[in-house]
Structure formats: structure tokens, C-alpha cells
PDB file of N, CA and C in Angstrom:
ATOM      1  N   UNK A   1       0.844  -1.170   0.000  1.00  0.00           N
ATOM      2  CA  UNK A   1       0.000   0.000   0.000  1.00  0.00           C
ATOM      3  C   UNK A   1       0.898   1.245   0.000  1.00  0.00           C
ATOM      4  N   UNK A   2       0.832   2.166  -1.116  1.00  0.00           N
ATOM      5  CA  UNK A   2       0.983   3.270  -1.097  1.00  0.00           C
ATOM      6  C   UNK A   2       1.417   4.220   0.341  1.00  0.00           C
ATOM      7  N   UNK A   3       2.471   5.035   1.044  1.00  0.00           N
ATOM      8  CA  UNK A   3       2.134   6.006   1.867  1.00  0.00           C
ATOM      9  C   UNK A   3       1.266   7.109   2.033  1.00  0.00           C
ATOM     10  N   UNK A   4       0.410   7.051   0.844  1.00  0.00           N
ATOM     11  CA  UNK A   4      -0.433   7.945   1.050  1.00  0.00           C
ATOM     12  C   UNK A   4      -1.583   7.220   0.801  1.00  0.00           C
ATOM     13  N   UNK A   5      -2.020   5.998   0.929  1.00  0.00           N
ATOM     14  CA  UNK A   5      -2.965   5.289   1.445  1.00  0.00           C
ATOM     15  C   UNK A   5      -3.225   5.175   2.657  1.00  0.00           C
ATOM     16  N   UNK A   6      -2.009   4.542   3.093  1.00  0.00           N
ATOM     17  CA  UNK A   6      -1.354   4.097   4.190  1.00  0.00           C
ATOM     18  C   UNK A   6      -2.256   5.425   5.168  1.00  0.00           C
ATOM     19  N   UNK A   7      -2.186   6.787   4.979  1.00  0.00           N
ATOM     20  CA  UNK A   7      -1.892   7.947   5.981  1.00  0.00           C
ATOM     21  C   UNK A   7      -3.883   7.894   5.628  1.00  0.00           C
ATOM     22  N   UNK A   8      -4.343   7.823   4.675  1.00  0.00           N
ATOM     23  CA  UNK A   8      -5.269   8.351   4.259  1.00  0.00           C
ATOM     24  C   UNK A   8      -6.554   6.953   5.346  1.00  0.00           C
ATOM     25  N   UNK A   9      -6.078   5.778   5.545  1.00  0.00           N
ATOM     26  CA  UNK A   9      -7.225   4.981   6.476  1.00  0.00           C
ATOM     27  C   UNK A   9      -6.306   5.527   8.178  1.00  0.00           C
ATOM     28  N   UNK A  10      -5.607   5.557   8.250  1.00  0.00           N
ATOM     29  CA  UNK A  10      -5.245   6.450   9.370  1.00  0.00           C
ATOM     30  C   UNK A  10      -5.995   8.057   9.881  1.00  0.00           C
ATOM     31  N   UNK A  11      -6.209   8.791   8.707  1.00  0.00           N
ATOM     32  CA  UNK A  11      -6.916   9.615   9.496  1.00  0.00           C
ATOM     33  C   UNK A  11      -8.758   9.622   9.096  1.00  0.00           C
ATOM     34  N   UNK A  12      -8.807   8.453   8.375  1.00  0.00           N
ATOM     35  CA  UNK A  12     -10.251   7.940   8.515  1.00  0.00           C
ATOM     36  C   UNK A  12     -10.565   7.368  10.121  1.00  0.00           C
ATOM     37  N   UNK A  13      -9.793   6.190  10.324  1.00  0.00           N
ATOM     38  CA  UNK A  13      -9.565   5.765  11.776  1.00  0.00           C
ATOM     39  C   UNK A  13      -9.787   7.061  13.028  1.00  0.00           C
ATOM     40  N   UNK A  14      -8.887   8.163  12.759  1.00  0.00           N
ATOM     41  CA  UNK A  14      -8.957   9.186  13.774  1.00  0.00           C
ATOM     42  C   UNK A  14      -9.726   9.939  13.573  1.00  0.00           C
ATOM     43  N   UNK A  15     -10.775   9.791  12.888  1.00  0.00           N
ATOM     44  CA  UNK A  15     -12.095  10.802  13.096  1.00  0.00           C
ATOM     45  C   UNK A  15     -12.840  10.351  14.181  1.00  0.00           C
ATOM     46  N   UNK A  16     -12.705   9.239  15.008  1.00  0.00           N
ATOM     47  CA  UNK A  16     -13.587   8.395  15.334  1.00  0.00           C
ATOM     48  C   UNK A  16     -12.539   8.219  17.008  1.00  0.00           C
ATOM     49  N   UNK A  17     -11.395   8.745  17.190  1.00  0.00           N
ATOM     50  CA  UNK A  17     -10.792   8.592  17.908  1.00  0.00           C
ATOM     51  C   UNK A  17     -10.313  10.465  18.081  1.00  0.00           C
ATOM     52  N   UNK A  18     -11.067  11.539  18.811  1.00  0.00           N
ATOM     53  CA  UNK A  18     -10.772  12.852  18.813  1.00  0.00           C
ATOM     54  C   UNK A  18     -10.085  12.561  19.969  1.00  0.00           C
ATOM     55  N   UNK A  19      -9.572  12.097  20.800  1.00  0.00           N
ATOM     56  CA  UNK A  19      -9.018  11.925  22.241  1.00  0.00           C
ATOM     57  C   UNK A  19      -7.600  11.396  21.994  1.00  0.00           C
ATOM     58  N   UNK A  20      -7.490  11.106  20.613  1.00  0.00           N
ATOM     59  CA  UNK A  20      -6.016  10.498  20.258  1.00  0.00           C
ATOM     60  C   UNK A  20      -5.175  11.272  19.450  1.00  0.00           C
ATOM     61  N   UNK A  21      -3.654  10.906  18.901  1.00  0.00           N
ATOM     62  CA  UNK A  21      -2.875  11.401  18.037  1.00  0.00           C
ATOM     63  C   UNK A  21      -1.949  10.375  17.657  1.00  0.00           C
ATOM     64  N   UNK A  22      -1.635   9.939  16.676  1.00  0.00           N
ATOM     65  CA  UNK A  22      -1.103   9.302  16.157  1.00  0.00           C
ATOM     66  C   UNK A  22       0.325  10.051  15.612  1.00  0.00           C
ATOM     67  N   UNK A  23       1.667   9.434  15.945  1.00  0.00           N
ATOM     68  CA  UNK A  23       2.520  10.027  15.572  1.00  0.00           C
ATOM     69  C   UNK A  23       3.306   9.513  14.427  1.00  0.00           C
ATOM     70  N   UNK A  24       3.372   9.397  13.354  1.00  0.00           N
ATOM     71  CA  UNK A  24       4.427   9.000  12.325  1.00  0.00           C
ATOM     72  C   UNK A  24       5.680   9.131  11.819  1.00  0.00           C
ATOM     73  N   UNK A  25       6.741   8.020  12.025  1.00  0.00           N
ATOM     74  CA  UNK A  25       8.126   8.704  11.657  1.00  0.00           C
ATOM     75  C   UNK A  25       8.395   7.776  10.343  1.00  0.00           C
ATOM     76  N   UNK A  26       9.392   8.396   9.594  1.00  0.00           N
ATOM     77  CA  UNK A  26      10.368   7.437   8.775  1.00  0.00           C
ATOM     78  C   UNK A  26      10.376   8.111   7.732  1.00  0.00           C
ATOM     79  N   UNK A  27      11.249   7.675   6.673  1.00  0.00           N
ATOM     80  CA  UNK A  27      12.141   8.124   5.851  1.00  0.00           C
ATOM     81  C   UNK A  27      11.673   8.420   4.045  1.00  0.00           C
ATOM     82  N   UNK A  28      11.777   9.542   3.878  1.00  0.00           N
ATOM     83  CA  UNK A  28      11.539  10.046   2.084  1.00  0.00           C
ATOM     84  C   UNK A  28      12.490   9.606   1.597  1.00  0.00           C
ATOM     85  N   UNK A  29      12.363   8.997   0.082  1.00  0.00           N
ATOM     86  CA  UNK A  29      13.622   8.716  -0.859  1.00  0.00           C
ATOM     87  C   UNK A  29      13.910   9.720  -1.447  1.00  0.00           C
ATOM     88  N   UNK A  30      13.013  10.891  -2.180  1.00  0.00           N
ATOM     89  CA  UNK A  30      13.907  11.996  -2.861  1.00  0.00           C
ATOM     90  C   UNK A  30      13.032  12.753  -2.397  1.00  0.00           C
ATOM     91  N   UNK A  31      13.868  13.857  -1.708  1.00  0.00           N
ATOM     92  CA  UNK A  31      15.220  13.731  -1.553  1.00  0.00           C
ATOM     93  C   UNK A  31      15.635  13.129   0.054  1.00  0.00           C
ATOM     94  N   UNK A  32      16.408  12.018  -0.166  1.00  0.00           N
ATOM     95  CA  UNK A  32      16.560  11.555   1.483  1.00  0.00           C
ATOM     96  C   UNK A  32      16.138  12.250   2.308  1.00  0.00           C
ATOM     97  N   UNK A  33      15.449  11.991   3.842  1.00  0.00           N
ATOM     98  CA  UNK A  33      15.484  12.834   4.479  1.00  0.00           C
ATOM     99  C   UNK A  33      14.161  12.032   5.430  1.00  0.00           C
ATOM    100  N   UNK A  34      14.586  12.334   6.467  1.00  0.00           N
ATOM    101  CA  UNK A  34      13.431  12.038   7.565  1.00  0.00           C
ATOM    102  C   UNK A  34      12.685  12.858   7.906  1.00  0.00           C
ATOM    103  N   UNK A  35      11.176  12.172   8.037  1.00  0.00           N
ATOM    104  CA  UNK A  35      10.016  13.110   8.804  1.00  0.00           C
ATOM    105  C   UNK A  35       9.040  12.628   9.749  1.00  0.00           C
ATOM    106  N   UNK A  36       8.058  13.691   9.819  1.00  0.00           N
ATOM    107  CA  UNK A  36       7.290  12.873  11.403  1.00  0.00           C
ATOM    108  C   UNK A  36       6.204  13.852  10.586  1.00  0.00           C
ATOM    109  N   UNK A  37       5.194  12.991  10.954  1.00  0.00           N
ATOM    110  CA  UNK A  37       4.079  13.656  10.824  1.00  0.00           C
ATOM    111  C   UNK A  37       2.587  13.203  11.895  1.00  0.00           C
ATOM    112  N   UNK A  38       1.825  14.082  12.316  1.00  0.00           N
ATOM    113  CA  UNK A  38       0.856  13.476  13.396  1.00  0.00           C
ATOM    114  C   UNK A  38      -0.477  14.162  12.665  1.00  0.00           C
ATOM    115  N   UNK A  39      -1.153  12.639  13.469  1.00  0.00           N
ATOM    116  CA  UNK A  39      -2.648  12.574  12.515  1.00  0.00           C
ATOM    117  C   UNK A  39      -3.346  12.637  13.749  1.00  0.00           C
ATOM    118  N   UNK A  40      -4.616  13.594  13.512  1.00  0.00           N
ATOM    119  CA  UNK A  40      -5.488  13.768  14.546  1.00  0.00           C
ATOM    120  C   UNK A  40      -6.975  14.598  13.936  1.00  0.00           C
ATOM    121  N   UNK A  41      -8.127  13.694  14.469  1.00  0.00           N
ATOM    122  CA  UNK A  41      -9.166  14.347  13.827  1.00  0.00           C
ATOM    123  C   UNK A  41      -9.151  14.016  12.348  1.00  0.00           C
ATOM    124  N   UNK A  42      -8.861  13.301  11.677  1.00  0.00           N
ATOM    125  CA  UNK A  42      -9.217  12.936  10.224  1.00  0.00           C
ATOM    126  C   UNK A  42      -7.971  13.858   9.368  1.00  0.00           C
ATOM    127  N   UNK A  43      -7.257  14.731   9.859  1.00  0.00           N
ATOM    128  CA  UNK A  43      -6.413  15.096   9.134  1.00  0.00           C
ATOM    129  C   UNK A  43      -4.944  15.033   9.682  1.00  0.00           C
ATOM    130  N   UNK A  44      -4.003  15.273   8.722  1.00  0.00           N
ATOM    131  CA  UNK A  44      -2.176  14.559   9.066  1.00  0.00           C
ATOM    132  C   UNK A  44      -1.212  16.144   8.473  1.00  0.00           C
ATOM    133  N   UNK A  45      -0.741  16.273   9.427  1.00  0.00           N
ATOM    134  CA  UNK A  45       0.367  17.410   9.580  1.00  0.00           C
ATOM    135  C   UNK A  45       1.211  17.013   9.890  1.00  0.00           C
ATOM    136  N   UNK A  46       2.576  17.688   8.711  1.00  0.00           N
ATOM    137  CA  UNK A  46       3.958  17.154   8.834  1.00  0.00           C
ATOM    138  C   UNK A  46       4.377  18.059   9.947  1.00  0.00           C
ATOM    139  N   UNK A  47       5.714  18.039  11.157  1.00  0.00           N
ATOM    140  CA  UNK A  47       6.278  18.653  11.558  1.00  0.00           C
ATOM    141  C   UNK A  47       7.595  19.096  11.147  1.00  0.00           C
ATOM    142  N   UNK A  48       7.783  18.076   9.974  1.00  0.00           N
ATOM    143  CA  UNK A  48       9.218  18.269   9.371  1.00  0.00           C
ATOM    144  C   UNK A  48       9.435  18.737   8.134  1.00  0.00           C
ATOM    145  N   UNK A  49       8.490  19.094   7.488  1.00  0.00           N
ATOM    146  CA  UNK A  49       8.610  19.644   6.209  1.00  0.00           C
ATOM    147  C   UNK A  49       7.416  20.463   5.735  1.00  0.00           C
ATOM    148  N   UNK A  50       7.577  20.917   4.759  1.00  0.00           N
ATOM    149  CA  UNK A  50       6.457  21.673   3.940  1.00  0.00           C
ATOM    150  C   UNK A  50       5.536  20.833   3.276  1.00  0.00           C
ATOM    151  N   UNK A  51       4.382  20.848   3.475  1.00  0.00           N
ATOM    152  CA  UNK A  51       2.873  20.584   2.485  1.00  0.00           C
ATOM    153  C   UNK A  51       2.170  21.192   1.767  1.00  0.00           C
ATOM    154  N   UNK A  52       1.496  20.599   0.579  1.00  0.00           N
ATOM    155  CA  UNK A  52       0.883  21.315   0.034  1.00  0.00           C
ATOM    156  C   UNK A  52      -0.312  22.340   0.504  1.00  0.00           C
ATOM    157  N   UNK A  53      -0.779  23.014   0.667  1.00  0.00           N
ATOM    158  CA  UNK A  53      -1.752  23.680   1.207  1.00  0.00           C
ATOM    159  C   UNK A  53      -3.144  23.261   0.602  1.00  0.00           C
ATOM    160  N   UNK A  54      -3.128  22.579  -0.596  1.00  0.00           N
ATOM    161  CA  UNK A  54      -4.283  21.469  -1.006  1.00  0.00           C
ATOM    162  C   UNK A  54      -4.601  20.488   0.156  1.00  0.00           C
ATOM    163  N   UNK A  55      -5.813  19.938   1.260  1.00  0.00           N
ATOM    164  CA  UNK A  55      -5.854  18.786   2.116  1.00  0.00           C
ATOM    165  C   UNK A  55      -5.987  17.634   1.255  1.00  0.00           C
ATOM    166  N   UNK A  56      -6.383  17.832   0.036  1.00  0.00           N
ATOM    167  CA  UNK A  56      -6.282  16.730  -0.909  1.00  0.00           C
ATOM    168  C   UNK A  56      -5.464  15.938  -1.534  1.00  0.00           C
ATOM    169  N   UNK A  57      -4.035  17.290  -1.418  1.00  0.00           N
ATOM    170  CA  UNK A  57      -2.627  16.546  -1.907  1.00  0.00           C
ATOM    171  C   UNK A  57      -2.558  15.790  -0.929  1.00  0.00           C
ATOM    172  N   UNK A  58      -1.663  14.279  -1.038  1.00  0.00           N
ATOM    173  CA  UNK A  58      -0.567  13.731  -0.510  1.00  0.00           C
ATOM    174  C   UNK A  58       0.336  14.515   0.689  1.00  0.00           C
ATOM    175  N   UNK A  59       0.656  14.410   1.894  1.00  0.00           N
ATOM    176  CA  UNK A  59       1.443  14.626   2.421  1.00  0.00           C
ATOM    177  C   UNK A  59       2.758  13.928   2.527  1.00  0.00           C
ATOM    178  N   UNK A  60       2.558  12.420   2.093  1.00  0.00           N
ATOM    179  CA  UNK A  60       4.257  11.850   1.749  1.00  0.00           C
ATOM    180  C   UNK A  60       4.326  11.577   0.132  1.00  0.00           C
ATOM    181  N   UNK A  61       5.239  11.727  -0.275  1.00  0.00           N
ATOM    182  CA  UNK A  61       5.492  11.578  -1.570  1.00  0.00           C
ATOM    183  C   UNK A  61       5.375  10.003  -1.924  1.00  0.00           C
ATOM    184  N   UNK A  62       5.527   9.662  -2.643  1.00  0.00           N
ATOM    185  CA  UNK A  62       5.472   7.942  -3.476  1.00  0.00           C
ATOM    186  C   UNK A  62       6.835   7.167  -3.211  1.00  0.00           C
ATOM    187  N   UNK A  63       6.828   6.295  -2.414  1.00  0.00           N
ATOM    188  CA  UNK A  63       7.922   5.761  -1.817  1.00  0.00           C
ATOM    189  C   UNK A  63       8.380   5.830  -0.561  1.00  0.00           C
ATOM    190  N   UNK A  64       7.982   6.996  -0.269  1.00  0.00           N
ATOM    191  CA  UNK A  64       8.419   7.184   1.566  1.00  0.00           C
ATOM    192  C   UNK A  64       8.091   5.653   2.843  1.00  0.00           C
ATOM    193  N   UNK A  65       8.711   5.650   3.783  1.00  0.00           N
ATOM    194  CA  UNK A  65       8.818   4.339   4.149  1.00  0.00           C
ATOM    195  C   UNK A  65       8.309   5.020   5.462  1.00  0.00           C
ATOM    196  N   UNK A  66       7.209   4.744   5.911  1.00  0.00           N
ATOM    197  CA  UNK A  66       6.951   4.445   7.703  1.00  0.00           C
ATOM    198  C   UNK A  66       7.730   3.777   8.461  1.00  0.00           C
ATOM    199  N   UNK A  67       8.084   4.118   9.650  1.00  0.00           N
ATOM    200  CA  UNK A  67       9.031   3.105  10.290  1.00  0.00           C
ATOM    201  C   UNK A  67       8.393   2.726  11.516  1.00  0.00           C
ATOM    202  N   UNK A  68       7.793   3.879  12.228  1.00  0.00           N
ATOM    203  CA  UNK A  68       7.504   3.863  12.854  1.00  0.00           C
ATOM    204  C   UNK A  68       6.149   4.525  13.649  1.00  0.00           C
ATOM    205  N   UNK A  69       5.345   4.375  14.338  1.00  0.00           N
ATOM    206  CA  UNK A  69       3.944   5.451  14.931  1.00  0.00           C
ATOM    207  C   UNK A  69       3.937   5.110  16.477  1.00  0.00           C
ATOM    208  N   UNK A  70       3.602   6.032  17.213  1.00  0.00           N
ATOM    209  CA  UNK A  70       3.491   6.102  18.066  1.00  0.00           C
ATOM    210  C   UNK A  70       1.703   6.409  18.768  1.00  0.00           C
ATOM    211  N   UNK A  71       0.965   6.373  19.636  1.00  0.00           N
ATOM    212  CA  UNK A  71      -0.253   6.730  19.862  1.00  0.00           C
ATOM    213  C   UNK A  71       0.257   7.680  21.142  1.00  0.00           C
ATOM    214  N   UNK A  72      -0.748   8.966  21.173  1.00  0.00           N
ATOM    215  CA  UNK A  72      -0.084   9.832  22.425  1.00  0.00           C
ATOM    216  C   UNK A  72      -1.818  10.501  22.430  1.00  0.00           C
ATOM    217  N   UNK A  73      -2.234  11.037  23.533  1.00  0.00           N
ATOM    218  CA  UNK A  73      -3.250  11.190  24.341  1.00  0.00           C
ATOM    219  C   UNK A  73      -3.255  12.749  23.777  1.00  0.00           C
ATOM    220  N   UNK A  74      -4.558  13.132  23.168  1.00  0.00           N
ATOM    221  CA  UNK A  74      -4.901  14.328  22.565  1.00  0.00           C
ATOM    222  C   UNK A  74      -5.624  15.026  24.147  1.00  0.00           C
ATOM    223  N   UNK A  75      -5.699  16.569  23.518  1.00  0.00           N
ATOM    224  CA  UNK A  75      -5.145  17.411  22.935  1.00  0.00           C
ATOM    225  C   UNK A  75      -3.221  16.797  23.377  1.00  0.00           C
ATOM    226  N   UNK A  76      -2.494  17.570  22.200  1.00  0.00           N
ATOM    227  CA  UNK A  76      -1.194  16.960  22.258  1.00  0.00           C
ATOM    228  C   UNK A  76      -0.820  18.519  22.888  1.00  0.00           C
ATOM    229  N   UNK A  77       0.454  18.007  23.785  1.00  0.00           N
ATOM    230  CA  UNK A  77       1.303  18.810  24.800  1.00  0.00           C
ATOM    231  C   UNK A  77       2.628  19.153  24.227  1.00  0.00           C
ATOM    232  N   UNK A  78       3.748  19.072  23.761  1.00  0.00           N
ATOM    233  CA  UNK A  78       4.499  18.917  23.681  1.00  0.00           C
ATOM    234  C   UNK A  78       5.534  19.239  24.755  1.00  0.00           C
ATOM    235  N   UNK A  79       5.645  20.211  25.851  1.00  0.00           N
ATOM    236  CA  UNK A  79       6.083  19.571  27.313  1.00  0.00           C
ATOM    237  C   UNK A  79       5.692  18.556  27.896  1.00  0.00           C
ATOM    238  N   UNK A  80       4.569  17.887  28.054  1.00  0.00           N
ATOM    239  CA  UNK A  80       3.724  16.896  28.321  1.00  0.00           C
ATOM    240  C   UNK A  80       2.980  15.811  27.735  1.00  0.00           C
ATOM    241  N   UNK A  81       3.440  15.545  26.702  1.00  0.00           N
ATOM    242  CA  UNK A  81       3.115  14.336  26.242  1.00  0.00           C
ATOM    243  C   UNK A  81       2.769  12.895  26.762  1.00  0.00           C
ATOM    244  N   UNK A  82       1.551  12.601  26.558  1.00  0.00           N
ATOM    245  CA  UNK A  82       1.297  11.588  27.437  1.00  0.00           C
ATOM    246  C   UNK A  82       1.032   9.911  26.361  1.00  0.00           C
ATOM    247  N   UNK A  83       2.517   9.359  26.320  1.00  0.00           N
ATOM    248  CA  UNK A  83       2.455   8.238  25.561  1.00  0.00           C
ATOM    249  C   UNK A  83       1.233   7.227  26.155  1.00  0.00           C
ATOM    250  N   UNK A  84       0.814   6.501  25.348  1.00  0.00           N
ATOM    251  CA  UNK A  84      -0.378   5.715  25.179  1.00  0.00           C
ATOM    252  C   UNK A  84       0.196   4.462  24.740  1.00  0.00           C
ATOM    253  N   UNK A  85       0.910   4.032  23.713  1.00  0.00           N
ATOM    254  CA  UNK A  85       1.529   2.901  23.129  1.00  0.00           C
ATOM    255  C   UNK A  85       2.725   3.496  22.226  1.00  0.00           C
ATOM    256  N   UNK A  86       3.335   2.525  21.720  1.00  0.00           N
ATOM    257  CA  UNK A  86       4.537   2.432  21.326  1.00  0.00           C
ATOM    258  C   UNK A  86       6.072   3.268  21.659  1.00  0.00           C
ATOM    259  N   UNK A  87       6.964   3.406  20.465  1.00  0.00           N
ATOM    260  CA  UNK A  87       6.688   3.671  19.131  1.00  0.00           C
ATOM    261  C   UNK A  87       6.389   1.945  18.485  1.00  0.00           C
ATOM    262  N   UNK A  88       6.124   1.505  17.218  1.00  0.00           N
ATOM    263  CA  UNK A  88       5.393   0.328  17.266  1.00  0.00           C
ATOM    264  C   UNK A  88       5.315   0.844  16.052  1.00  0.00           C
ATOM    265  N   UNK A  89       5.915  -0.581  14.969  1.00  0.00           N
ATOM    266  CA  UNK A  89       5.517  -1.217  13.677  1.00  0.00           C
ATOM    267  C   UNK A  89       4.131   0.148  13.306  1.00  0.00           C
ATOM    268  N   UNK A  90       3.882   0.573  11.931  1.00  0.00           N
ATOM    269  CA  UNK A  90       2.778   0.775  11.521  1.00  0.00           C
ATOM    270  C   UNK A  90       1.423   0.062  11.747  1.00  0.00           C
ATOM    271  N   UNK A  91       1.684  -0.823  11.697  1.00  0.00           N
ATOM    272  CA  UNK A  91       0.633  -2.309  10.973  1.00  0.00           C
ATOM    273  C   UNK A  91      -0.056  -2.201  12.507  1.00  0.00           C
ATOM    274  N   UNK A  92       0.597  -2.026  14.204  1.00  0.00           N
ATOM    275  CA  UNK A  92      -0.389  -1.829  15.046  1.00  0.00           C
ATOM    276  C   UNK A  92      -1.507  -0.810  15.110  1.00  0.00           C
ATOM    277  N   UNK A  93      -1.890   0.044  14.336  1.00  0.00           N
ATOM    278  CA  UNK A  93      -2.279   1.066  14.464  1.00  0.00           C
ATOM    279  C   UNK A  93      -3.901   1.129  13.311  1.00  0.00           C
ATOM    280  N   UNK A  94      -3.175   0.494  12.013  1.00  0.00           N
ATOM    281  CA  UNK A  94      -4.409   0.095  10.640  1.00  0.00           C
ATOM    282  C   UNK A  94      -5.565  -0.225  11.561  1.00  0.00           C
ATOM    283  N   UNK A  95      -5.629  -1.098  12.711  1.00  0.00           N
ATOM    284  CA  UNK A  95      -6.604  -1.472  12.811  1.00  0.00           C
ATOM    285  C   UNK A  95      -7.459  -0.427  13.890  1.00  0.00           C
ATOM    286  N   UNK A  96      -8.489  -0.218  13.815  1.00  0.00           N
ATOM    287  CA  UNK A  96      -9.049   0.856  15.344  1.00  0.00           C
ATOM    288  C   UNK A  96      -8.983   0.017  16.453  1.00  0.00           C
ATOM    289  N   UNK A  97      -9.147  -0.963  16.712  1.00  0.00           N
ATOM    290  CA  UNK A  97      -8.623  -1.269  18.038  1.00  0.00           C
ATOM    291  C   UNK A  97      -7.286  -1.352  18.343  1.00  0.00           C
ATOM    292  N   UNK A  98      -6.455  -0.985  17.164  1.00  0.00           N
ATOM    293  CA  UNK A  98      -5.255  -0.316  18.141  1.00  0.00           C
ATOM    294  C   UNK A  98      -5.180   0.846  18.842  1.00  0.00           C
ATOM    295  N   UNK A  99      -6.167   1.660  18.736  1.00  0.00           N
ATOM    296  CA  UNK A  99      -6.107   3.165  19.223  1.00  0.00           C
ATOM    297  C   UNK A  99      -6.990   3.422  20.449  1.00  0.00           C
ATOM    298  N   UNK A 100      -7.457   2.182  20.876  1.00  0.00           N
ATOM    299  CA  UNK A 100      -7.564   2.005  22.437  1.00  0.00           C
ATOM    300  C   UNK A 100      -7.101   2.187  23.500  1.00  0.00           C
TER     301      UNK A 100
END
């Protein structure tokens, strides 16, 4: 599956989960480079790079590799972050009862 499939049943999943945030890390092929992006409420914001300002574009390009997601307890803190699970494989997360 595509990364921008991949992101796109993820923030289908978090419409349904407003109390959560999902965190995403791992790696773009062109041009190398790592990012993170967090999904909350049905939509996904990079912290590491620029997006299109379309919500319709893609936020990872074609090829980018997930490595990793994390689940963290919404509204998000960033002094205070309150981990929930992982960081943890993608594949825990596809399903909504991972976001329990």
C-alpha cells in the first residue's frame, strides 16, 4: 500500500478517535530525508517539512517508508506528552482497536 494510502485509512480511523494522536516517523527517498508527521481528527500534519496547502494533496510523496507510529493522548502537549503505546511497527495502528 501506497504512503499515502497508508496515511489516508489512518486519518479515517482518527475521526472516530478525537481523544487520540497518532505520531508518524520514517524516511523520504527523494530527496533523502526524515520526517514525522501526526494525525489527529481525520487530518495529518507534517512537523518536518512543507505541504501542500491542497488537504487533498498527498502529504508523503510515493515511496516514503513508515518506520515507525506512536499513539499519544490528545489534545497533544508537547512539554507533556502523554504516551499511550509504542513507538510500534505501523501495521499496530491500521486497525481501530489499536487506538484504544
Amino acid at each position: 500500500m501506497e504512503p499515502a494510502e497508508l496515511v489516508a485509512r489512518l486519518e479515517a480511523i482518527s475521526r472516530e478517535r478525537p481523544d487520540r494522536v497518532l505520531r508518524l516517523r520514517g524516511q523520504m527517498q527523494q530527496p533523502p530525508e526524515v520526517f514525522e508527521l501526526v494525525v489527529f481528527r481525520g487530518f495529518s500534519s507534517s512537523t518536518t517539512h512543507p505541504t501542500a496547502f491542497d488537504p487533498d494533496q498527498p502529504v508523503l510523496p510515493p515511496g516514503a517508508v513508515i518506520s515507525q507510529a506512536e499513539l499519544l493522548a490528545a489534545p497533544l502537549d508537547p512539554d507533556h506528552e502523554h504516551h499511550l503505546r509504542g513507538p510500534l511497527p505501523l501495521e499496530a495502528f491500521l486497525d481501530p482497536e489499536g487506538w484504544a
